[in-house]
Protein backbone atom coordinates (compact mmCIF):
# COMPACT_ATOMS: atom_id res chain seq x y z
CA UNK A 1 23.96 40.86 -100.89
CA UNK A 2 25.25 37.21 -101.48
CA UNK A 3 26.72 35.10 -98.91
CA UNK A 4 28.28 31.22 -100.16
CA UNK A 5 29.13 28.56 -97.78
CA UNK A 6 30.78 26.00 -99.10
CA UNK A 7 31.16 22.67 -97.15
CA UNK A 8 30.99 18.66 -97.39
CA UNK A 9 28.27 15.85 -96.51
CA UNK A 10 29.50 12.53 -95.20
CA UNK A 11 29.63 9.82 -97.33
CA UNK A 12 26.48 7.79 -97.81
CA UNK A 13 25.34 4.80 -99.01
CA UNK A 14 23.56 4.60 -102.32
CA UNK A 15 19.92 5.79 -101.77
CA UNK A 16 17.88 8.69 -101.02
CA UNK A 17 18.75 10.49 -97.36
CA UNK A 18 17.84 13.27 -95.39
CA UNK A 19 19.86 16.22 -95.38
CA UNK A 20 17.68 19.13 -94.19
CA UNK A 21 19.57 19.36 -90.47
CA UNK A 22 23.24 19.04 -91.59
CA UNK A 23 22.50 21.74 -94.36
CA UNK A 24 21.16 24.07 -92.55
CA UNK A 25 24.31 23.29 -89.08
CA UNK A 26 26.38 24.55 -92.09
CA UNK A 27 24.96 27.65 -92.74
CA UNK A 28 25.22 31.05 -91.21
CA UNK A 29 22.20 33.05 -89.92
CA UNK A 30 20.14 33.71 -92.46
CA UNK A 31 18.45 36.94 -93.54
CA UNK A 32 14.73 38.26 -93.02
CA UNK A 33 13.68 37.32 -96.32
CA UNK A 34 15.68 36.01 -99.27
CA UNK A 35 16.78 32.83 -101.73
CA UNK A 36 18.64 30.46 -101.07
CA UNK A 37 20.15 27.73 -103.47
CA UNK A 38 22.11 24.70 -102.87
CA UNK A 39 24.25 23.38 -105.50
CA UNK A 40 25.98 19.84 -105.51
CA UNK A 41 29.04 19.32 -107.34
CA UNK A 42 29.15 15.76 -108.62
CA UNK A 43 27.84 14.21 -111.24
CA UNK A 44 26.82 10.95 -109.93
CA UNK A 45 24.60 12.22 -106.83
CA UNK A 46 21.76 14.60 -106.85
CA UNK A 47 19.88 16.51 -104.99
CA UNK A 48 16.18 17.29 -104.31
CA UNK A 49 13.16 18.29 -102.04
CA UNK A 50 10.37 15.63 -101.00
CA UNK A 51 8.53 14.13 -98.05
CA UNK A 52 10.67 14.29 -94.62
CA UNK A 53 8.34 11.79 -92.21
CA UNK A 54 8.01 8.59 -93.92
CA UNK A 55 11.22 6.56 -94.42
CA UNK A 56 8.80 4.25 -96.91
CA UNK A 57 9.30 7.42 -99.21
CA UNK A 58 12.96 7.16 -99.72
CA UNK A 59 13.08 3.55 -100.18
CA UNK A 60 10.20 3.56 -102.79
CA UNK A 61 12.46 6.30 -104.46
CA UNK A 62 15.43 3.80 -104.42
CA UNK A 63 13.33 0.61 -106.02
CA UNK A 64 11.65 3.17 -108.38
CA UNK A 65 15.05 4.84 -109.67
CA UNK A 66 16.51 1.33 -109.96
CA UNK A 67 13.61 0.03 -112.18
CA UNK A 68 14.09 3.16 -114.93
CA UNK A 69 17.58 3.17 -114.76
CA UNK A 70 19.18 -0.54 -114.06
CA UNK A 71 22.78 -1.65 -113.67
CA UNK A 72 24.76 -3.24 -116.58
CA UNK A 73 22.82 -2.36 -119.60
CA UNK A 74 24.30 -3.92 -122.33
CA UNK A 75 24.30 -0.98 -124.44
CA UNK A 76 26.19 1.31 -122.47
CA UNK A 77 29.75 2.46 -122.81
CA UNK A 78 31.12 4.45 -119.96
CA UNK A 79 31.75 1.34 -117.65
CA UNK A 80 35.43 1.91 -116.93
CA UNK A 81 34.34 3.29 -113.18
CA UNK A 82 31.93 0.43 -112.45
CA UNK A 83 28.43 -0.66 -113.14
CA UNK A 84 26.66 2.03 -111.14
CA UNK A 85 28.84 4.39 -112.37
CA UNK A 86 26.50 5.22 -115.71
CA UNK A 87 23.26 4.76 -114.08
CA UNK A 88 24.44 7.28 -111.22
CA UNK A 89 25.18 10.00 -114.61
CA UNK A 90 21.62 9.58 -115.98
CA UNK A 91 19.74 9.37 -112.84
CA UNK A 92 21.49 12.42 -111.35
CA UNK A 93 20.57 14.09 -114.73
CA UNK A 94 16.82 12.62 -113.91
CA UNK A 95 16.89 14.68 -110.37
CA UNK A 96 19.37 17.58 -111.00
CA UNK A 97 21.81 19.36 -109.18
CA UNK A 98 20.75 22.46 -107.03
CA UNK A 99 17.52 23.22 -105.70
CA UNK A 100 16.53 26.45 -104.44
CA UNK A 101 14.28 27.48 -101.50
CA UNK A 102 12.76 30.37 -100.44
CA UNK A 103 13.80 32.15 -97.11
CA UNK A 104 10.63 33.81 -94.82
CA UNK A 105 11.45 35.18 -91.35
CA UNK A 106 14.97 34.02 -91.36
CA UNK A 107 14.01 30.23 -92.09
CA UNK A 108 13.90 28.16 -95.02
CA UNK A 109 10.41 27.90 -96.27
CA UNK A 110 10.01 24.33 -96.69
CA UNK A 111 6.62 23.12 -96.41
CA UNK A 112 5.13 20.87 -93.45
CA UNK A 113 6.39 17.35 -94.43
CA UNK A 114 9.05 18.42 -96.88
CA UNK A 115 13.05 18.14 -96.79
CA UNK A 116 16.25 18.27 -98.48
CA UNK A 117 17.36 14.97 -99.99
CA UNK A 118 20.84 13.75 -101.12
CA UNK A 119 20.02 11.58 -103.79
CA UNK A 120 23.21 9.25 -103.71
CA UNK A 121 23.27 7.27 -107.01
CA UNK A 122 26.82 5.83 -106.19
CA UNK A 123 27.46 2.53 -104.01
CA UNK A 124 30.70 4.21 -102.96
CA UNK A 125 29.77 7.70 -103.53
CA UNK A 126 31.87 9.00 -100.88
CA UNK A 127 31.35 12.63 -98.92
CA UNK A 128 30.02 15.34 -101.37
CA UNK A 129 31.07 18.81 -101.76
CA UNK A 130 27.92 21.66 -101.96
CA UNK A 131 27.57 25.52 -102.52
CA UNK A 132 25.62 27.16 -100.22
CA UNK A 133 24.16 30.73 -101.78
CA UNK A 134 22.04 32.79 -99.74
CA UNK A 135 20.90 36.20 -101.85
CA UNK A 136 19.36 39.12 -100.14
């Protein structure tokens, strides 16, 4: 069986946040044992799994993220939408889109100190639209 939720995350402002408790408020029970995937549908934000404790983490991922992919290049050409608008392309290229997770005794299985990030590569991203798929 496969169950899709699809719903929004408020607007954020460019960076790497925490996501884990309004993803799973948006969900229905989930099953026993299963897979679940969550897909983001922009191309300028991303999302991803990493360390859930230290805020040091997410801001190191911001500074890091800025170093390999800067603001006004020179060389680029899509710059109609803004400087970050480019940079936001390539680095949500750089992280991906979806993630997937497995599901053990009706619970995510995310390890210890892990959660789910969005990965907002926008300064004025605005809220973004996910797919929720839960397969039995």
């Amino acid at each position: 069986m496969i169950q899709q939720v699809e719903f929004s995350l408020k607007a954020q402002k460019r960076g790497f946040h925490l996501i884990t408790q309004a993803v799973l408020s948006a969900l229905p029970p989930l099953p026993q044992t299963g897979l679940f995937n969550l897909f983001i549908q922009h191309t300028s934000a991303g999302l991803s799994i990493n360390e859930n404790a230290d805020s040091d983490v997410r801001t190191d991922f911001e500074s890091i993220f800025n170093a390999l992919v800067p603001e006004n290049l020179p060389y680029l050409v899509h710059t109609l939408e803004g400087p970050d608008d480019m940079p936001a392309h390539i680095k949500s290229s750089l992280v991906g889109a979806s993630i997937q997770i497995p599901i053990t005794n009706g619970r995510l299985n995310l390890g210890t100190w892990q959660g789910i990030y969005l990965c907002e590569f926008r300064n004025q991203g605005g809220s973004r639209k996910v797919v929720a798929t839960i397969y039995t």
